[in-house]
C-alpha atoms as a PDB file:
ATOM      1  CA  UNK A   1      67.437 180.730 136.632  1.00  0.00           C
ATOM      2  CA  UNK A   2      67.170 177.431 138.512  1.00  0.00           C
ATOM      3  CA  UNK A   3      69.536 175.491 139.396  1.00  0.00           C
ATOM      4  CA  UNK A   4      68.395 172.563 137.622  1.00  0.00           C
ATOM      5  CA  UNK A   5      68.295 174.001 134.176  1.00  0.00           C
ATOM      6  CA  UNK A   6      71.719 176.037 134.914  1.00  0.00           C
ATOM      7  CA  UNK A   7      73.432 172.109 135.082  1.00  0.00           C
ATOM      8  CA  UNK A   8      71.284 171.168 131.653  1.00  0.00           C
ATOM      9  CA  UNK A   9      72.838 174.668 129.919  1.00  0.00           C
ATOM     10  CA  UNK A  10      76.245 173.247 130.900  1.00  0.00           C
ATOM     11  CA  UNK A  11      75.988 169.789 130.124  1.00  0.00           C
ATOM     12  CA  UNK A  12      74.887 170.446 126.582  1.00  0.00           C
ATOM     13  CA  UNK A  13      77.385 173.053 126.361  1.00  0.00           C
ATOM     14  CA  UNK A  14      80.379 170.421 127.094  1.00  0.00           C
ATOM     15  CA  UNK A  15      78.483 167.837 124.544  1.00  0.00           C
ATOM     16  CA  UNK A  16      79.041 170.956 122.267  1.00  0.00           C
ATOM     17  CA  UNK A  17      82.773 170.989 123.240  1.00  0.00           C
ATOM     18  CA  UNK A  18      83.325 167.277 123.021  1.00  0.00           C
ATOM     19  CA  UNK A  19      82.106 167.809 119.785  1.00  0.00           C
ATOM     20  CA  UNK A  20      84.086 170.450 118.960  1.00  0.00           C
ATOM     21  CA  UNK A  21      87.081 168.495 119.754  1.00  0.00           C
ATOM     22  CA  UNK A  22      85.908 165.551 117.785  1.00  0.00           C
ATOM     23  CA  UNK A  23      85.920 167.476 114.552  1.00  0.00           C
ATOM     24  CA  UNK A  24      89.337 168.911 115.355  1.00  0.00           C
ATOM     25  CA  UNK A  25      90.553 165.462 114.346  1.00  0.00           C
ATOM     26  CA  UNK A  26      89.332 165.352 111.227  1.00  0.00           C
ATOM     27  CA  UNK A  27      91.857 168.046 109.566  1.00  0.00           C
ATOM     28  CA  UNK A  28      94.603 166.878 111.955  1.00  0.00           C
ATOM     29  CA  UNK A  29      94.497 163.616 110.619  1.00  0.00           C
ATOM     30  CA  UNK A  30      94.954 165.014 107.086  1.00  0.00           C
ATOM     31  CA  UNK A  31      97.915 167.417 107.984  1.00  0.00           C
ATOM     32  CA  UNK A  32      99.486 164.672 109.789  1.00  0.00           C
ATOM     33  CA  UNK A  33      99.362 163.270 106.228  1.00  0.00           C
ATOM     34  CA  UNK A  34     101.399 166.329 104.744  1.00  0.00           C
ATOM     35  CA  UNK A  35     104.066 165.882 107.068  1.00  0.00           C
ATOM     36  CA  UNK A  36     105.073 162.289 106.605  1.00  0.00           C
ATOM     37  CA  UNK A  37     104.802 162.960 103.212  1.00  0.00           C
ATOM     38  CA  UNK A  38     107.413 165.797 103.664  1.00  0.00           C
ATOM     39  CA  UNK A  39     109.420 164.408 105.842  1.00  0.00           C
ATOM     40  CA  UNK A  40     110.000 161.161 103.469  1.00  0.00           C
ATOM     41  CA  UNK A  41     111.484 163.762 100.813  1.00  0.00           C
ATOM     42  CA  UNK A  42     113.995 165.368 103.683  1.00  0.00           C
ATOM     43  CA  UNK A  43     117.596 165.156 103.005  1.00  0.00           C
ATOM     44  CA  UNK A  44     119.049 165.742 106.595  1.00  0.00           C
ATOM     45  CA  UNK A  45     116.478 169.089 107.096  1.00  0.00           C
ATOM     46  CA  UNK A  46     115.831 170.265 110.213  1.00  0.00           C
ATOM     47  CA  UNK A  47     112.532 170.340 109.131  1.00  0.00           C
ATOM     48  CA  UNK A  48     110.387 170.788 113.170  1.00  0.00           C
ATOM     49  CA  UNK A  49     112.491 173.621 112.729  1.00  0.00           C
ATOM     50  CA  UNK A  50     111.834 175.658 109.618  1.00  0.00           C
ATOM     51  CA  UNK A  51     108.485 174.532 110.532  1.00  0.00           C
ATOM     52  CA  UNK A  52     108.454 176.836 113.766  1.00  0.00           C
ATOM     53  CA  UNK A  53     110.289 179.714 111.886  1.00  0.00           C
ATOM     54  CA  UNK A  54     107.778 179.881 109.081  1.00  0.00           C
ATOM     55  CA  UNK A  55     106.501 183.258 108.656  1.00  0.00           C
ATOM     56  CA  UNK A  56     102.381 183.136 108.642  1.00  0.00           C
ATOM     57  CA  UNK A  57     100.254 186.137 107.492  1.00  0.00           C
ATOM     58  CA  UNK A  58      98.863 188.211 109.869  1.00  0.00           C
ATOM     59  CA  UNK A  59      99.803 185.952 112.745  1.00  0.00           C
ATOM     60  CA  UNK A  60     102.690 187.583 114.798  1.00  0.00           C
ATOM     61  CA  UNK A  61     106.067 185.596 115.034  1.00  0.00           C
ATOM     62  CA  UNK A  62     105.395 185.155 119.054  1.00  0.00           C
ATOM     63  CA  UNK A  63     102.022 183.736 118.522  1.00  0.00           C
ATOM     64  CA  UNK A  64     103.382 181.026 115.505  1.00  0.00           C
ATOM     65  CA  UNK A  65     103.436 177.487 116.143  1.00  0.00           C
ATOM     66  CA  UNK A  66     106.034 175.850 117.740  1.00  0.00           C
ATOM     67  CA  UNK A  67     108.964 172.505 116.352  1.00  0.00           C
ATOM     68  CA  UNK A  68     106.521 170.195 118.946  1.00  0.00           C
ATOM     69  CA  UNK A  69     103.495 170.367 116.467  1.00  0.00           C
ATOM     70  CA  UNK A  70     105.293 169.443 113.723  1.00  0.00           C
ATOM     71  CA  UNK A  71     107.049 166.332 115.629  1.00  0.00           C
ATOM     72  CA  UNK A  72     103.842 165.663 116.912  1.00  0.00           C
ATOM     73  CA  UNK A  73     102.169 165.611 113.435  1.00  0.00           C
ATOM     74  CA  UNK A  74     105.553 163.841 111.396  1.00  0.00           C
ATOM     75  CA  UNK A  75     104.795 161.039 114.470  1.00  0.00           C
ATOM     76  CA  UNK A  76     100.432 160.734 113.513  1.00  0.00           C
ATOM     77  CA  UNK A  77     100.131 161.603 117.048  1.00  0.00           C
ATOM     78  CA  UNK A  78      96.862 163.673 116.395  1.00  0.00           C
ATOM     79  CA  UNK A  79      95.906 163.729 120.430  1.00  0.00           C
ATOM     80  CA  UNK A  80      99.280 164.870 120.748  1.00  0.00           C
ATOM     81  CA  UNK A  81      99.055 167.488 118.172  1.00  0.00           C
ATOM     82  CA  UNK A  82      95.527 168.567 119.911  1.00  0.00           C
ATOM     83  CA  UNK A  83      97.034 169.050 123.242  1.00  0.00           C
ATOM     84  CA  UNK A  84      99.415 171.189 121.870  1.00  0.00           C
ATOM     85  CA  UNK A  85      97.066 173.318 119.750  1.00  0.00           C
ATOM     86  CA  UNK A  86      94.899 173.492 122.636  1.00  0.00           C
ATOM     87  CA  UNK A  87      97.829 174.970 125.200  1.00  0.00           C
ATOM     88  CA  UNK A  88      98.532 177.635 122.822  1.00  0.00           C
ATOM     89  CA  UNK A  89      95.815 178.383 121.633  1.00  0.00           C
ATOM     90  CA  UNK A  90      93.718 182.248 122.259  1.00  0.00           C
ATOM     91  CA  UNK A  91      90.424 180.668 121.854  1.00  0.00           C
ATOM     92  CA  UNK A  92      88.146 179.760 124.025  1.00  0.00           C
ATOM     93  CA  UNK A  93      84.643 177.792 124.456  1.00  0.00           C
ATOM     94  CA  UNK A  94      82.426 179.003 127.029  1.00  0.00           C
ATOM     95  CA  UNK A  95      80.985 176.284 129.013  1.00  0.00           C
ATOM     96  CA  UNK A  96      78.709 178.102 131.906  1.00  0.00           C
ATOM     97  CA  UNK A  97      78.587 181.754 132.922  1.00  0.00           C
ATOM     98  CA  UNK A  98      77.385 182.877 136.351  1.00  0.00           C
ATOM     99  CA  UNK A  99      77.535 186.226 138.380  1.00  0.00           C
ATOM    100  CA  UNK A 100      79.412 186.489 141.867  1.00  0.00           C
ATOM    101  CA  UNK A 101      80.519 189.641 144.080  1.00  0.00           C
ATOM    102  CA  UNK A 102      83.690 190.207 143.767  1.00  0.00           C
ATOM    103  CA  UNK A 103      86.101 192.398 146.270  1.00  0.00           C
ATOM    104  CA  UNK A 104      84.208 195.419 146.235  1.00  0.00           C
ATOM    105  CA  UNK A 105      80.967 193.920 146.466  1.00  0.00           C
ATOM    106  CA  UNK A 106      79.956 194.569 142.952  1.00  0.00           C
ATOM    107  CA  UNK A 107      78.109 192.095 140.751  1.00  0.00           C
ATOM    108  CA  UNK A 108      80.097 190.377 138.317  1.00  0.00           C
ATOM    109  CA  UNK A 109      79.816 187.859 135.282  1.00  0.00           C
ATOM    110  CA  UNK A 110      82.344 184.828 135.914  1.00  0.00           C
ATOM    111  CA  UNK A 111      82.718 183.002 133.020  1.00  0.00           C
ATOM    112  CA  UNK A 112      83.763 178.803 132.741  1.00  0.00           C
ATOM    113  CA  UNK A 113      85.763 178.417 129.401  1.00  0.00           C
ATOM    114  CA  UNK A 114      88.190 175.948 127.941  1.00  0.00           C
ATOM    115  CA  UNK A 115      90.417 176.093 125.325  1.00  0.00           C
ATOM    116  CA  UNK A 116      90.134 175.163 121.546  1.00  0.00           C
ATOM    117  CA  UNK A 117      92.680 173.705 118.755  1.00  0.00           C
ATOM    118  CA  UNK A 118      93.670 176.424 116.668  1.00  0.00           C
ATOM    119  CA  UNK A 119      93.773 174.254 113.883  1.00  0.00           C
ATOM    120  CA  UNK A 120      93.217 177.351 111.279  1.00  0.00           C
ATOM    121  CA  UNK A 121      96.543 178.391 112.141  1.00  0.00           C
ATOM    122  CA  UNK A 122      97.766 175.191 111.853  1.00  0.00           C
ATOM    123  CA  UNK A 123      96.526 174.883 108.381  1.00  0.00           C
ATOM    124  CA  UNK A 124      97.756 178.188 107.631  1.00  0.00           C
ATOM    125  CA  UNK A 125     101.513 177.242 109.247  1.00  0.00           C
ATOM    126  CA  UNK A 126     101.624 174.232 107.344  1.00  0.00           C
ATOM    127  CA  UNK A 127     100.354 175.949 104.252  1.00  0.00           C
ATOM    128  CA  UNK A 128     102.811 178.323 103.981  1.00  0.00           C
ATOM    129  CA  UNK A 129     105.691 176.012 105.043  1.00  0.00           C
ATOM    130  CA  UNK A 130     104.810 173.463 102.253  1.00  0.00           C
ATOM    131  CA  UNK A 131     104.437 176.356  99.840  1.00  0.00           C
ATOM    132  CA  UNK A 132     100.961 174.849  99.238  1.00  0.00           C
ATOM    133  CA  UNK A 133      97.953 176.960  99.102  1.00  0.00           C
ATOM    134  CA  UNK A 134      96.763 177.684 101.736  1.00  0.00           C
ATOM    135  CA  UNK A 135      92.626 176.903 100.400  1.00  0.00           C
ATOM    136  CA  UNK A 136      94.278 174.076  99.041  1.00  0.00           C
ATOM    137  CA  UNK A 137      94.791 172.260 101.933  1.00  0.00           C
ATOM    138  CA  UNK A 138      91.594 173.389 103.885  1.00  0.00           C
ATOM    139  CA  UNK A 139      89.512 171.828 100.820  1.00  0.00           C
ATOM    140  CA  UNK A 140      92.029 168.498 101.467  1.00  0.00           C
ATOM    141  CA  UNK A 141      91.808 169.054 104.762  1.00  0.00           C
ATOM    142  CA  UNK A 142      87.593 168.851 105.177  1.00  0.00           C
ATOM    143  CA  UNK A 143      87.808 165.525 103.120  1.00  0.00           C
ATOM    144  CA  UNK A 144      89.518 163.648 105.526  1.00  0.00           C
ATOM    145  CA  UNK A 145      92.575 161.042 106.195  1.00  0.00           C
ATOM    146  CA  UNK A 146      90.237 157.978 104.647  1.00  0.00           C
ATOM    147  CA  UNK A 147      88.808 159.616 101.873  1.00  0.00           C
ATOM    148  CA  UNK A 148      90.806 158.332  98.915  1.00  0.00           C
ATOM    149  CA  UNK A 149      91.251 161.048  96.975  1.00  0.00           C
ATOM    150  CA  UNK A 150      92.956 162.679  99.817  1.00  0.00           C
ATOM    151  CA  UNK A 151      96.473 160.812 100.330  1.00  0.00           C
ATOM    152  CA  UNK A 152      97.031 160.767  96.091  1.00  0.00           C
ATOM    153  CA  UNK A 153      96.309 164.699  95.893  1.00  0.00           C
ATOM    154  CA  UNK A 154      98.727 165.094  98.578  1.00  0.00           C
ATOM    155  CA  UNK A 155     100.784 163.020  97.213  1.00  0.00           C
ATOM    156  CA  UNK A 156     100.569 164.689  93.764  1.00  0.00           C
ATOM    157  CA  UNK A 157     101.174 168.146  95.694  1.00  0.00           C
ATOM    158  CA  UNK A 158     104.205 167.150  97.634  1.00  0.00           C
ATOM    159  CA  UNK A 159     105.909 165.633  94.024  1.00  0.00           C
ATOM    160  CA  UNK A 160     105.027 168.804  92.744  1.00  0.00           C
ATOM    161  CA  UNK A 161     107.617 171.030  94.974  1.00  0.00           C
ATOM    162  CA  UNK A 162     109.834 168.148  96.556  1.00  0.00           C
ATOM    163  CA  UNK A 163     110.197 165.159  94.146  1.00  0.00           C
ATOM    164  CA  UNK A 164     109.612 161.610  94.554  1.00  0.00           C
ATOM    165  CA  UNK A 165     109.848 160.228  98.184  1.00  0.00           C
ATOM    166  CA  UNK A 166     113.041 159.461  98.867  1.00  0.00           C
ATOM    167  CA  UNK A 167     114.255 161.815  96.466  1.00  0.00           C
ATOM    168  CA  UNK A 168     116.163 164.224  98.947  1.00  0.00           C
ATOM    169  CA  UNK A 169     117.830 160.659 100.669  1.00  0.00           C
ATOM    170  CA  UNK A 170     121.697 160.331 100.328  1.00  0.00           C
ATOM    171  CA  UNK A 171     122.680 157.842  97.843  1.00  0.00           C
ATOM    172  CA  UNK A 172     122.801 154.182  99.808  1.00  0.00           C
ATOM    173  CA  UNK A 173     126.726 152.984  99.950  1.00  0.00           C
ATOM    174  CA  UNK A 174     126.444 149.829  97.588  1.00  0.00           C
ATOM    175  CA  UNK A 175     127.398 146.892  99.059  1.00  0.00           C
ATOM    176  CA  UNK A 176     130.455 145.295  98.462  1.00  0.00           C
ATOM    177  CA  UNK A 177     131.363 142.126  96.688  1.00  0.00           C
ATOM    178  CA  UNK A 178     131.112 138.877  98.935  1.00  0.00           C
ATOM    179  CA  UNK A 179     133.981 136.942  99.484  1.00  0.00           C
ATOM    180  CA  UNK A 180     133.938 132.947  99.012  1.00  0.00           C
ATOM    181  CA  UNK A 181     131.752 131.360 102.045  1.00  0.00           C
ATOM    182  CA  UNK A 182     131.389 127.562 103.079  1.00  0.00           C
ATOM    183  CA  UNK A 183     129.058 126.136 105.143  1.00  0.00           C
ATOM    184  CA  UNK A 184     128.739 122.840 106.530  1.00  0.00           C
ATOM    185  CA  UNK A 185     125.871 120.140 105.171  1.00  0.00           C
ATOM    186  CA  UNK A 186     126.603 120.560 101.616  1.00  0.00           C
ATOM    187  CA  UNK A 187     124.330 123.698 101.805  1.00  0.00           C
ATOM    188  CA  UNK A 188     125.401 127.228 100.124  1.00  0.00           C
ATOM    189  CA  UNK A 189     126.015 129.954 103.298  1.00  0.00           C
ATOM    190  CA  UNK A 190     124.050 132.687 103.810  1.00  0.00           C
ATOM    191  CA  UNK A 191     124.915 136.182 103.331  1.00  0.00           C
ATOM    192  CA  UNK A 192     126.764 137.761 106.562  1.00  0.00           C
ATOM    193  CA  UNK A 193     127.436 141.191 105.494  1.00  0.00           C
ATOM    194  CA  UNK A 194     130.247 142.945 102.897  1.00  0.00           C
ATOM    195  CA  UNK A 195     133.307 141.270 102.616  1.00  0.00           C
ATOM    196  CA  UNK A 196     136.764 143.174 103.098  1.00  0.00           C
ATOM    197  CA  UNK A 197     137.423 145.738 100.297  1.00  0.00           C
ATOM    198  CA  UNK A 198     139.941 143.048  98.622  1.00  0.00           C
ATOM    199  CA  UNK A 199     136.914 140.980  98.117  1.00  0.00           C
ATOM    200  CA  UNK A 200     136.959 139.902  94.546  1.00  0.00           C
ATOM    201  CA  UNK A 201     133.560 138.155  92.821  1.00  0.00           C
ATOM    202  CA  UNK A 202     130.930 136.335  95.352  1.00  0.00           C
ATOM    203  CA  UNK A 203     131.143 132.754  94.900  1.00  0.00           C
ATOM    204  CA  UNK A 204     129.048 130.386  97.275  1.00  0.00           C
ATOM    205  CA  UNK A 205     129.726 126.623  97.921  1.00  0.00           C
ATOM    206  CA  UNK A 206     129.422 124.119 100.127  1.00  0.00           C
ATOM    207  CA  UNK A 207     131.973 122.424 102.323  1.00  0.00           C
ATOM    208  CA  UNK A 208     131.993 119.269 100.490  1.00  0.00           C
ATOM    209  CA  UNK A 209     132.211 120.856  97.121  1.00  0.00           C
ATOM    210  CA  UNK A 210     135.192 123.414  98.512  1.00  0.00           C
ATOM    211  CA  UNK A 211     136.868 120.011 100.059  1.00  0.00           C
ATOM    212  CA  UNK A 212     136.561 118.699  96.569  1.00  0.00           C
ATOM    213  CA  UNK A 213     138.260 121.328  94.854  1.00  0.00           C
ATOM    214  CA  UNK A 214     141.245 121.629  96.743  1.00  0.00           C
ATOM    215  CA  UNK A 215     141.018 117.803  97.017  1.00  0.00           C
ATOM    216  CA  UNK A 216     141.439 118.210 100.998  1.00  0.00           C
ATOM    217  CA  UNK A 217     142.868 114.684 102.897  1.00  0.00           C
ATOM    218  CA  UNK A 218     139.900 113.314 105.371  1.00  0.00           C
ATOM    219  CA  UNK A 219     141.554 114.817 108.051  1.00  0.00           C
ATOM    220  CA  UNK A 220     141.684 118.614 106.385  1.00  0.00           C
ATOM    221  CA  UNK A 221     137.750 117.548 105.645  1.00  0.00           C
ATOM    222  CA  UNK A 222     136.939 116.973 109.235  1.00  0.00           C
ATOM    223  CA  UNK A 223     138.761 120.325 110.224  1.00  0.00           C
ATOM    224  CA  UNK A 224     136.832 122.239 107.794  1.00  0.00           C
ATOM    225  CA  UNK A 225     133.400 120.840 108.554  1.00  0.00           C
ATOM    226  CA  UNK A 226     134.035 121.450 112.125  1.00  0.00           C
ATOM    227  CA  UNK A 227     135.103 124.768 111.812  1.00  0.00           C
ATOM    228  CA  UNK A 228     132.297 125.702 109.489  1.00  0.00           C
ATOM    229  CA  UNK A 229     129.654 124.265 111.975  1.00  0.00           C
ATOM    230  CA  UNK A 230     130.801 126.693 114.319  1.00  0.00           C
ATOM    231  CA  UNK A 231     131.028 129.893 112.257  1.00  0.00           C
ATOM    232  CA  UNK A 232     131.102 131.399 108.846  1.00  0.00           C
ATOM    233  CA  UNK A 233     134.406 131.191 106.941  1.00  0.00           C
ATOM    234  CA  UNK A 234     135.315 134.202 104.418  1.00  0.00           C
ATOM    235  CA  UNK A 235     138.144 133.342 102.172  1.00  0.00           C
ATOM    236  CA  UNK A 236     139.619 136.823 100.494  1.00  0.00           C
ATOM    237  CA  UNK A 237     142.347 137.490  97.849  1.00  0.00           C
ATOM    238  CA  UNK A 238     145.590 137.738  99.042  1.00  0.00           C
ATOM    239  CA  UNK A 239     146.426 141.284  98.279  1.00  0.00           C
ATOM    240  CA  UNK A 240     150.221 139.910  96.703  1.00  0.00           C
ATOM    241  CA  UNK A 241     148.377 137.842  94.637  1.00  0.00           C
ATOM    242  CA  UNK A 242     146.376 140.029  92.685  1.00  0.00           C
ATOM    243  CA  UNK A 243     147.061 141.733  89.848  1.00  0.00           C
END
């Protein structure tokens, strides 16, 4: 065969692996989906790792995906995810093929391959980890991350077996009553935080109107306005005075 045509043959062949690639993204994209879906129902799960424990069938526990892919995918780092797929993975694309002696002088086929995402046994990882089947999200998986209907039947899947997002999330501490603030320029102070757990009722006012009530001399005013100007003053029960 001539040279010339032996460089065509392997120039469409790496079109046909640069297209290859490009439609790896496609599903990717939509079990990158899954994930962050998952992972907003986690409650503290080490979830990267019951992901690379997951028991797949017929795929040996050596030869299952590792934590990386599913930080990779929980991230929407779909290059990422492809670079891993494609250092793990068993399959290859041939690009050329040409024969060469080798040490004994015999004739022998050399081939020029490259490695392919495995994303079947991602699908089938994720499948089984999710406890979604697994046809299931091959169908979601060919419509892509921009077809509508894909992120609401996820969603509707992910409800299904986990809950609401959020749902597996401690409780959030509620926050605690604020303290009396002042602020300087007859304007009400901003929030700053909780107040101390003596804190009784929130009550905002300005340093005029708190002057006012405790009907402060001029000189009390002008200590209080300057002290306000400078920083936020909290003004909590005293705990003897309670009751």
């Amino acid at each position: 065969m001539a040279q010339g045509t032996k460089d065509e043959l392997r120039r469409e062949r790496l079109r046909e692996y640069d297209a290859a690639l490009t439609a790896a993204r496609l599903p990717v994209a939509v079990l990158a989906l899954f994930a962050a879906g998952r992972e907003a129902r986690a409650a503290g799960e080490l979830l990267e790792e019951a992901f690379a424990a997951t028991e797949v069938d017929g795929v040996d526990a050596a030869d299952a995906l590792p934590a990386a892919v599913w930080v990779a995918l929980r991230q929407g780092d779909v290059d990422a995810t492809l670079e891993l797929l494609m250092r793990m993975s068993r399959t290859e694309f041939v690009l050329a093929s040409h024969e060469e002696l080798d040490a004994r002088y015999r004739l022998t086929k050399v081939e020029e391959r490259r490695p392919l995402p495995d994303v079947e046994l991602l699908i089938s990882q994720l499948a089984a980890f999710l406890h979604v089947p697994r046809d299931v999200v091959a169908i979601l998986s060919g419509w892509g991350a921009e077809d509508p209907r894909t992120a609401a039947e996820i969603e509707t899947l992910l409800v299904q077996r986990f809950g609401a997002r959020g749902a597996g999330q401690p409780a959030a501490r509620a926050a605690k009553p604020q303290a009396v603030r002042t602020e300087a320029g007859g304007k009400p102070a901003a929030a700053a935080g909780p107040a101390p757990d003596n804190a009784g009722a929130g009550l905002r006012m300005s340093s005029a109107e708190f002057s006012a009530l405790l009907n402060l001399a001029p000189e009390q005013r002008a200590v209080l306005g300057s002290l306000v100007r400078q920083t936020e003053i909290i003004i909590a029960a005293d705990a003897g005075l309670q009751g």
